[in-house]
PDB file of N, CA and C in Angstrom:
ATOM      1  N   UNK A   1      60.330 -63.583 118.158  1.00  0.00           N
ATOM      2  CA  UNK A   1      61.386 -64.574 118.329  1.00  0.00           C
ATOM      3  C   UNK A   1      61.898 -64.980 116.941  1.00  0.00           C
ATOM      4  N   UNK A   2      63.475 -64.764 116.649  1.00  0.00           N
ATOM      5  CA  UNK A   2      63.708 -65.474 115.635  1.00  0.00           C
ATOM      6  C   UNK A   2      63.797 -66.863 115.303  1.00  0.00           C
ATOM      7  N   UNK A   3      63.238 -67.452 113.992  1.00  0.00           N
ATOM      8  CA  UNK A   3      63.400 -68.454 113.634  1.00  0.00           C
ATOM      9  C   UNK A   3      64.770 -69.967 114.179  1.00  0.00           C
ATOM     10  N   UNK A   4      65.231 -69.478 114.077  1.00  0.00           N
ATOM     11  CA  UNK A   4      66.317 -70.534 114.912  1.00  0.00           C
ATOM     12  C   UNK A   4      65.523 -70.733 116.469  1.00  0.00           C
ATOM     13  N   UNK A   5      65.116 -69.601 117.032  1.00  0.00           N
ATOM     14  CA  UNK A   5      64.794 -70.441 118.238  1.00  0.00           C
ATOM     15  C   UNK A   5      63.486 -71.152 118.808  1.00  0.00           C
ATOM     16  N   UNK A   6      62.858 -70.519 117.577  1.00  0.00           N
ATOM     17  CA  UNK A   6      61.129 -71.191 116.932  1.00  0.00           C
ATOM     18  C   UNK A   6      61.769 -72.111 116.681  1.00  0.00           C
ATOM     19  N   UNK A   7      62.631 -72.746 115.939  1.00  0.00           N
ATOM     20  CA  UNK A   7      62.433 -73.689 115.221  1.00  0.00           C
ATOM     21  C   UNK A   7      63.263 -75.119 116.547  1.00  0.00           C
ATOM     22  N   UNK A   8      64.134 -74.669 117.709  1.00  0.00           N
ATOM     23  CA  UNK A   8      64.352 -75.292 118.706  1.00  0.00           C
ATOM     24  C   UNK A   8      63.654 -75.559 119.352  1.00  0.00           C
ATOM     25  N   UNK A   9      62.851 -74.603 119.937  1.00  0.00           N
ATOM     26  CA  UNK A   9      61.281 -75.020 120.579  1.00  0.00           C
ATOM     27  C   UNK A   9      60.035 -75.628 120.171  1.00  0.00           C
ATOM     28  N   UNK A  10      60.100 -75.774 119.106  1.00  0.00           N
ATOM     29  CA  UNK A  10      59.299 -76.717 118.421  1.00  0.00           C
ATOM     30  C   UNK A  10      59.644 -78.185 117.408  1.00  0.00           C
ATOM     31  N   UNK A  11      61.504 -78.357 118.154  1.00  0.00           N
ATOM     32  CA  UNK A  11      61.409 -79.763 117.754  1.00  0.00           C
ATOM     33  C   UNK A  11      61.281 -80.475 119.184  1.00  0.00           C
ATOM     34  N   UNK A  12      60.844 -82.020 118.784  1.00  0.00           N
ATOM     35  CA  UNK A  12      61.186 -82.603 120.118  1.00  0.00           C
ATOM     36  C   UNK A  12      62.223 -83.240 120.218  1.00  0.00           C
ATOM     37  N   UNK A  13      62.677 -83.280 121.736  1.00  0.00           N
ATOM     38  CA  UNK A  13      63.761 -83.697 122.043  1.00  0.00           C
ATOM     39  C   UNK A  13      63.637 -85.087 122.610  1.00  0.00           C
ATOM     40  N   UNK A  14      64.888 -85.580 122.618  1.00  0.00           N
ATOM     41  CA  UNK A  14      64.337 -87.457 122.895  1.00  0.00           C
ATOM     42  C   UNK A  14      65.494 -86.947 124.190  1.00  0.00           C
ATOM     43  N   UNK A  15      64.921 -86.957 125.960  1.00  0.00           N
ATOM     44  CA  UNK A  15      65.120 -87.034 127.272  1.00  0.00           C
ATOM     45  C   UNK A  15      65.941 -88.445 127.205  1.00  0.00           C
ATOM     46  N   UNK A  16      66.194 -89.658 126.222  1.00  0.00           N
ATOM     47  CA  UNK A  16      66.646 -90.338 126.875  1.00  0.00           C
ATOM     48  C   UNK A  16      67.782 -90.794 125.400  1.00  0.00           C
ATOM     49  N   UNK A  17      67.843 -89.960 124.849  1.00  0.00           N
ATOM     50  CA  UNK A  17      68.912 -90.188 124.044  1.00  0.00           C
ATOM     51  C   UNK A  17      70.254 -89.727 124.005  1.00  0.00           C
ATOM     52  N   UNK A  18      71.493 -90.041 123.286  1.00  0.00           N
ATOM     53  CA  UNK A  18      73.018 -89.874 123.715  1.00  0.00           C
ATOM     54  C   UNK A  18      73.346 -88.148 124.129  1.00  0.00           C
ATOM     55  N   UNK A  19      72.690 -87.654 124.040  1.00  0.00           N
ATOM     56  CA  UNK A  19      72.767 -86.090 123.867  1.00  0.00           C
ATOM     57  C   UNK A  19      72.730 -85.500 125.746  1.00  0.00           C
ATOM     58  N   UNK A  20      72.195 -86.457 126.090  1.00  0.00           N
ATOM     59  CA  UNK A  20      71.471 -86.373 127.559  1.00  0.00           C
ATOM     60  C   UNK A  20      72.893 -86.830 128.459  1.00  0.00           C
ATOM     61  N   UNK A  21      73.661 -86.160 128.954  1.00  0.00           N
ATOM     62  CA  UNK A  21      74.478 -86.421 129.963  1.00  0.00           C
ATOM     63  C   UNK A  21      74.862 -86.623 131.300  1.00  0.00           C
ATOM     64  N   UNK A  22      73.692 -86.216 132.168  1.00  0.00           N
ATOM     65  CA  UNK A  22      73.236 -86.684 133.485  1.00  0.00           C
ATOM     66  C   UNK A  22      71.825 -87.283 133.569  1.00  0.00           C
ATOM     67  N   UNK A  23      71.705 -88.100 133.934  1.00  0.00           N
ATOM     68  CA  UNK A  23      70.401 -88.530 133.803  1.00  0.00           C
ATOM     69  C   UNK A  23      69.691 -88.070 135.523  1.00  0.00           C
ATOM     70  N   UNK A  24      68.496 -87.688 135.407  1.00  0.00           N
ATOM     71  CA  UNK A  24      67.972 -87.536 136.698  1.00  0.00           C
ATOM     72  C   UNK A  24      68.557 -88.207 137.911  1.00  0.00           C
ATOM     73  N   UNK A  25      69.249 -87.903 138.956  1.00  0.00           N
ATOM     74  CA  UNK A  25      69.710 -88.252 140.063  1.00  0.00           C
ATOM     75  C   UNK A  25      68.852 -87.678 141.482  1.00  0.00           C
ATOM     76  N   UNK A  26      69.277 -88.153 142.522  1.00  0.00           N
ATOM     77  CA  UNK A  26      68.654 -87.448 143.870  1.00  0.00           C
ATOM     78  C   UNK A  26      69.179 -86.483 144.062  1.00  0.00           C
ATOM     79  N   UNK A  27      69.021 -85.447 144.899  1.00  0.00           N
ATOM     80  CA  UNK A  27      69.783 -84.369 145.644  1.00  0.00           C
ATOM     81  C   UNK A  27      70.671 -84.942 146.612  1.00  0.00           C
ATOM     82  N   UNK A  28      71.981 -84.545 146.729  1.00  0.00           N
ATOM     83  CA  UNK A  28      72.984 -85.283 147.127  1.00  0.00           C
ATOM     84  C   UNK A  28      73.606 -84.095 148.553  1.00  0.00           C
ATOM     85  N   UNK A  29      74.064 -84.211 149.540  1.00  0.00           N
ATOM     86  CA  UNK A  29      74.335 -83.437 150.302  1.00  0.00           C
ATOM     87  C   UNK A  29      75.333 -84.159 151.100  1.00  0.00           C
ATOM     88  N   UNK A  30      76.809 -83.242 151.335  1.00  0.00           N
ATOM     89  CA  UNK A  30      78.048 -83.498 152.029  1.00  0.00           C
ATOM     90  C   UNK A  30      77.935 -82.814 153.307  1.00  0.00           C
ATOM     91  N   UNK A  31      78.229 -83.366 154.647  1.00  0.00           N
ATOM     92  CA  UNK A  31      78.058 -82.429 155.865  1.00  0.00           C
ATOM     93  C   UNK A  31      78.947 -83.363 156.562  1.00  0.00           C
ATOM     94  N   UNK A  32      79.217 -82.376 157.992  1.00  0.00           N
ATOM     95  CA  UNK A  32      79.365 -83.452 159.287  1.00  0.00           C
ATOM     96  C   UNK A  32      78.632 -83.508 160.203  1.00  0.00           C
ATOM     97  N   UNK A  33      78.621 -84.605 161.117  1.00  0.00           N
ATOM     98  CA  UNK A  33      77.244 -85.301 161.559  1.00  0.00           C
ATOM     99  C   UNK A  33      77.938 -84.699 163.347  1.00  0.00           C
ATOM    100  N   UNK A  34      77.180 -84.835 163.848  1.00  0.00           N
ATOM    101  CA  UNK A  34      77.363 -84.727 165.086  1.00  0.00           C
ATOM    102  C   UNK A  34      78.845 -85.426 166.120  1.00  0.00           C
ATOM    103  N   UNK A  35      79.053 -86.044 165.171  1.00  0.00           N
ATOM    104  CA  UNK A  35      80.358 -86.635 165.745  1.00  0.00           C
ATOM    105  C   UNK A  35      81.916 -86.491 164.518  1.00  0.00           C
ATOM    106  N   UNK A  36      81.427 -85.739 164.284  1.00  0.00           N
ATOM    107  CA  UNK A  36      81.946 -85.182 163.364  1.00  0.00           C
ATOM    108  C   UNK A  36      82.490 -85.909 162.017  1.00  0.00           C
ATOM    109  N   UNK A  37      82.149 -87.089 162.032  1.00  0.00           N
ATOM    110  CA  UNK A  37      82.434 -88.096 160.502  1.00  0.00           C
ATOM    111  C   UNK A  37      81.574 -87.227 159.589  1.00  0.00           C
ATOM    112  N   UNK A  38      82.601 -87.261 158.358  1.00  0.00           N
ATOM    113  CA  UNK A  38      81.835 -86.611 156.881  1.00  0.00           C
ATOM    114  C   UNK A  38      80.602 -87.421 156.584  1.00  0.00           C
ATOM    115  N   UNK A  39      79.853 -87.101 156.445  1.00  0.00           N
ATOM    116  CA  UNK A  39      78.237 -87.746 155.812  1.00  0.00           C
ATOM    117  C   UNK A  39      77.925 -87.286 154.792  1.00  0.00           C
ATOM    118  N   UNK A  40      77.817 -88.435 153.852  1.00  0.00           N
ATOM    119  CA  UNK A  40      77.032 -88.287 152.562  1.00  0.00           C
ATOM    120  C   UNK A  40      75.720 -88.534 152.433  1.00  0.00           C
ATOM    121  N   UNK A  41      74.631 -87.890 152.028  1.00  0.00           N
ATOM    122  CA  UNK A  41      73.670 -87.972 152.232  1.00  0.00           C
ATOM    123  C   UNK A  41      72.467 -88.178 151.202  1.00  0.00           C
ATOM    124  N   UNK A  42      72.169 -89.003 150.360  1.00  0.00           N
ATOM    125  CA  UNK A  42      71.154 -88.705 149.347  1.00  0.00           C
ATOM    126  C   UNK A  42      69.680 -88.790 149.559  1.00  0.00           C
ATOM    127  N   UNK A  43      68.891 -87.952 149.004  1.00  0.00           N
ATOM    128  CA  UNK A  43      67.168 -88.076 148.960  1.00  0.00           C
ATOM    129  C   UNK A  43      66.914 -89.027 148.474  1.00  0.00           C
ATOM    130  N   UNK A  44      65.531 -89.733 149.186  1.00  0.00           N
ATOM    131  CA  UNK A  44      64.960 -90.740 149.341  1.00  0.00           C
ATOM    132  C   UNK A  44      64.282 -90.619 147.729  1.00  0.00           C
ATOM    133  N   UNK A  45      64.231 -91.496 146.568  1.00  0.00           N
ATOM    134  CA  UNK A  45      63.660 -91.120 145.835  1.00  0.00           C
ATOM    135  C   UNK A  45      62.203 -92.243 145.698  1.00  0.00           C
ATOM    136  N   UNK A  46      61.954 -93.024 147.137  1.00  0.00           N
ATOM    137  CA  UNK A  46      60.894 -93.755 146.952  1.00  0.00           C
ATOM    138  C   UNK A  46      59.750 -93.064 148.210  1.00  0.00           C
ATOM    139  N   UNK A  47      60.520 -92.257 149.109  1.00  0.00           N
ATOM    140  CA  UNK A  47      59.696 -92.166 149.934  1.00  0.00           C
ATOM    141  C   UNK A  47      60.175 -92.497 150.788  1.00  0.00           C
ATOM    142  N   UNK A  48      61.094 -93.611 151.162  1.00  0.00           N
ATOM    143  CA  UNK A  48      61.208 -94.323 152.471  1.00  0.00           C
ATOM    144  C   UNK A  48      62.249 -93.533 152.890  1.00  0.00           C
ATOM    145  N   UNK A  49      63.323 -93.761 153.641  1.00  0.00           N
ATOM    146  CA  UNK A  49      64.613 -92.762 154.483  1.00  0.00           C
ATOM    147  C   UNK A  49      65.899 -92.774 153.247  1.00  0.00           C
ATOM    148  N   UNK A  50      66.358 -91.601 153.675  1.00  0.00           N
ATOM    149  CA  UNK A  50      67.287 -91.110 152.676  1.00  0.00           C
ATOM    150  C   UNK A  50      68.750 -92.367 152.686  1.00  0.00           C
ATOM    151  N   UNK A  51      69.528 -92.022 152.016  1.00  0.00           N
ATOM    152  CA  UNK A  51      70.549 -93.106 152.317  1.00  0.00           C
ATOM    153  C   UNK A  51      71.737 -92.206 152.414  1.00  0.00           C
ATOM    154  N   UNK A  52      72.436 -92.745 153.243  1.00  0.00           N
ATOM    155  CA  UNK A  52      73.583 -92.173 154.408  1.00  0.00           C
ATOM    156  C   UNK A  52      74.920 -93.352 153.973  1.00  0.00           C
ATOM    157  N   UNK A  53      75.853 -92.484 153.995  1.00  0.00           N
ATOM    158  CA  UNK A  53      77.448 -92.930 153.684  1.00  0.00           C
ATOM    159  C   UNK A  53      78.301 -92.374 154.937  1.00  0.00           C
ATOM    160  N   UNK A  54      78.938 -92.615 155.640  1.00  0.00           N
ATOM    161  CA  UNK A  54      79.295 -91.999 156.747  1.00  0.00           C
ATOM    162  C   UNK A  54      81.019 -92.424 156.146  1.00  0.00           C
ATOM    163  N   UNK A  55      81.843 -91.190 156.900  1.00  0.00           N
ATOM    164  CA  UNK A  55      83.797 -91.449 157.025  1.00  0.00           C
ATOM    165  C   UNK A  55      83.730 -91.299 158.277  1.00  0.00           C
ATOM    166  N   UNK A  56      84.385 -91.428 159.137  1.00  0.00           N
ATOM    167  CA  UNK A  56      84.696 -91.193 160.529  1.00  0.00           C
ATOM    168  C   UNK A  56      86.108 -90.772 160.754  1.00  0.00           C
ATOM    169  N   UNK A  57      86.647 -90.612 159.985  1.00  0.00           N
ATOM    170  CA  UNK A  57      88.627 -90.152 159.558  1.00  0.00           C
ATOM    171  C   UNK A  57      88.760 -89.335 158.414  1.00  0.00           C
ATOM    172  N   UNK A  58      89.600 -88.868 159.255  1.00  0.00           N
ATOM    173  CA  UNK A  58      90.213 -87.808 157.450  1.00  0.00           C
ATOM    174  C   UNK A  58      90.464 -89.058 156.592  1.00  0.00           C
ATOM    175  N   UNK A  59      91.809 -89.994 157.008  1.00  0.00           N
ATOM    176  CA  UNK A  59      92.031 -91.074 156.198  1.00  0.00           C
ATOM    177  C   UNK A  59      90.919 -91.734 155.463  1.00  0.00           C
ATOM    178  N   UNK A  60      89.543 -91.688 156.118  1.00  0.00           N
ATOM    179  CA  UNK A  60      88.544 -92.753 155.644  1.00  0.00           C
ATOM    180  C   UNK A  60      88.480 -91.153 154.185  1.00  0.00           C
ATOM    181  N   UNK A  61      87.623 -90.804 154.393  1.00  0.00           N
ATOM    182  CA  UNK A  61      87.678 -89.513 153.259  1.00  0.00           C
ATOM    183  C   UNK A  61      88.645 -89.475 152.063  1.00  0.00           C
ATOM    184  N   UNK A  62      90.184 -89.686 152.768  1.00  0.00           N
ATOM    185  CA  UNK A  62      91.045 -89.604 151.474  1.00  0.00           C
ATOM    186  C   UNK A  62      91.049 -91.159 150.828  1.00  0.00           C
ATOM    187  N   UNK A  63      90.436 -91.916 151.688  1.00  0.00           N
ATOM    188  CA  UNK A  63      90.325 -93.100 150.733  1.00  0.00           C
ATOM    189  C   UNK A  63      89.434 -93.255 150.001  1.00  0.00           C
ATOM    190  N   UNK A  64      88.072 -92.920 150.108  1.00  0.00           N
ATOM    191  CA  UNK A  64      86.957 -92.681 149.225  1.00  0.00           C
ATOM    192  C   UNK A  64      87.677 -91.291 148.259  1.00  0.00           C
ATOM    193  N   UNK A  65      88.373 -90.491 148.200  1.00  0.00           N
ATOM    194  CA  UNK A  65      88.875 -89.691 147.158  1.00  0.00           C
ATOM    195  C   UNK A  65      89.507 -90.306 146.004  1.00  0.00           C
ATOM    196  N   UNK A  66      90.449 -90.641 146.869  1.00  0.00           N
ATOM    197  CA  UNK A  66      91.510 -91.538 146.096  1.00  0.00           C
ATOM    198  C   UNK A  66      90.358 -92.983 145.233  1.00  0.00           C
ATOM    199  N   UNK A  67      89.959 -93.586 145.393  1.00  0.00           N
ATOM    200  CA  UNK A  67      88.990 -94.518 144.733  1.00  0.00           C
ATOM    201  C   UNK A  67      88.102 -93.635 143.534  1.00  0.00           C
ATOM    202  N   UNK A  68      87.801 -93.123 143.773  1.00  0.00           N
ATOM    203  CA  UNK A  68      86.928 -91.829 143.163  1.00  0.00           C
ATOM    204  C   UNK A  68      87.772 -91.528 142.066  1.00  0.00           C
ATOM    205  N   UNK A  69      88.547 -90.911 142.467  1.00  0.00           N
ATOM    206  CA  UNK A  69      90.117 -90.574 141.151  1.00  0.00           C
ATOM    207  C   UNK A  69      90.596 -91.832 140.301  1.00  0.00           C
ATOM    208  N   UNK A  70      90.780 -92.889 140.731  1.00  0.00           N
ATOM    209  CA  UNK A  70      91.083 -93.937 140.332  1.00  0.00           C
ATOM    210  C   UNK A  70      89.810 -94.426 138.989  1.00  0.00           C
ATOM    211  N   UNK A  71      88.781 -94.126 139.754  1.00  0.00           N
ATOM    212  CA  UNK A  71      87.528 -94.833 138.519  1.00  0.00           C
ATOM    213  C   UNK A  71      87.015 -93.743 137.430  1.00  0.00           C
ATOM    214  N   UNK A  72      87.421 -92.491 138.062  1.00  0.00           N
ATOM    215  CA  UNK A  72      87.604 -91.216 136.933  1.00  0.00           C
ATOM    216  C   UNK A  72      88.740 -91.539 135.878  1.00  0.00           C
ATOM    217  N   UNK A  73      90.029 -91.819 136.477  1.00  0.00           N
ATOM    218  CA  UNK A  73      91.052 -92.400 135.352  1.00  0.00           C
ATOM    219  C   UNK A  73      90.606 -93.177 134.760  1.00  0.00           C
ATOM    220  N   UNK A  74      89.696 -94.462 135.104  1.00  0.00           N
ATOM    221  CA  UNK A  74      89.804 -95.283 134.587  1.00  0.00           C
ATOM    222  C   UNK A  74      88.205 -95.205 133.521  1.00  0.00           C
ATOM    223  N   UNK A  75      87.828 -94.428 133.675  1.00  0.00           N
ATOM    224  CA  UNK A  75      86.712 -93.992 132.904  1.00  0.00           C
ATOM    225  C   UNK A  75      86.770 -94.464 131.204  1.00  0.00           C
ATOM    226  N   UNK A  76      85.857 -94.521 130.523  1.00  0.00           N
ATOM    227  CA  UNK A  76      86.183 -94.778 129.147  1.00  0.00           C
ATOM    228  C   UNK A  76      84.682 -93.667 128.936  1.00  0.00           C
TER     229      UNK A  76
END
């Protein structure tokens, strides 16, 4: 192995410093539910039941888009 990548693997890296751009999240999953509203779905990360976002309309959907876009613009 050349040196450059010896020398990456043997510094340490700080997991919680500016360099780090997603920080650990749940597994996230988009579906439709039996009644056909879009469901958002994330893993339980304590153990207890996962947590559920339900649309029941296209409209409900393009309004959670549209909000979504809005706080992306408005991002800093």
């Amino acid at each position: 192995m050349n040196d450059f990548f010896t020398n990456q693997l043997e510094d340490a890296f700080d997991w919680k410093g500016p360099d780090v751009i997603i920080q650990t999240q749940p597994a996230t999953a988009i579906y439709r539910n039996v009644h056909d509203a879009v469901v958002i779905r994330q893993e339980s990360v304590t153990g207890c039941d996962d947590q559920f976002v339900f649309f029941a309309t296209k409209d409900d959907v393009r309004t959670l888009i549209n909000a979504l876009e809005r706080q992306i613009a408005g991002a800093k």
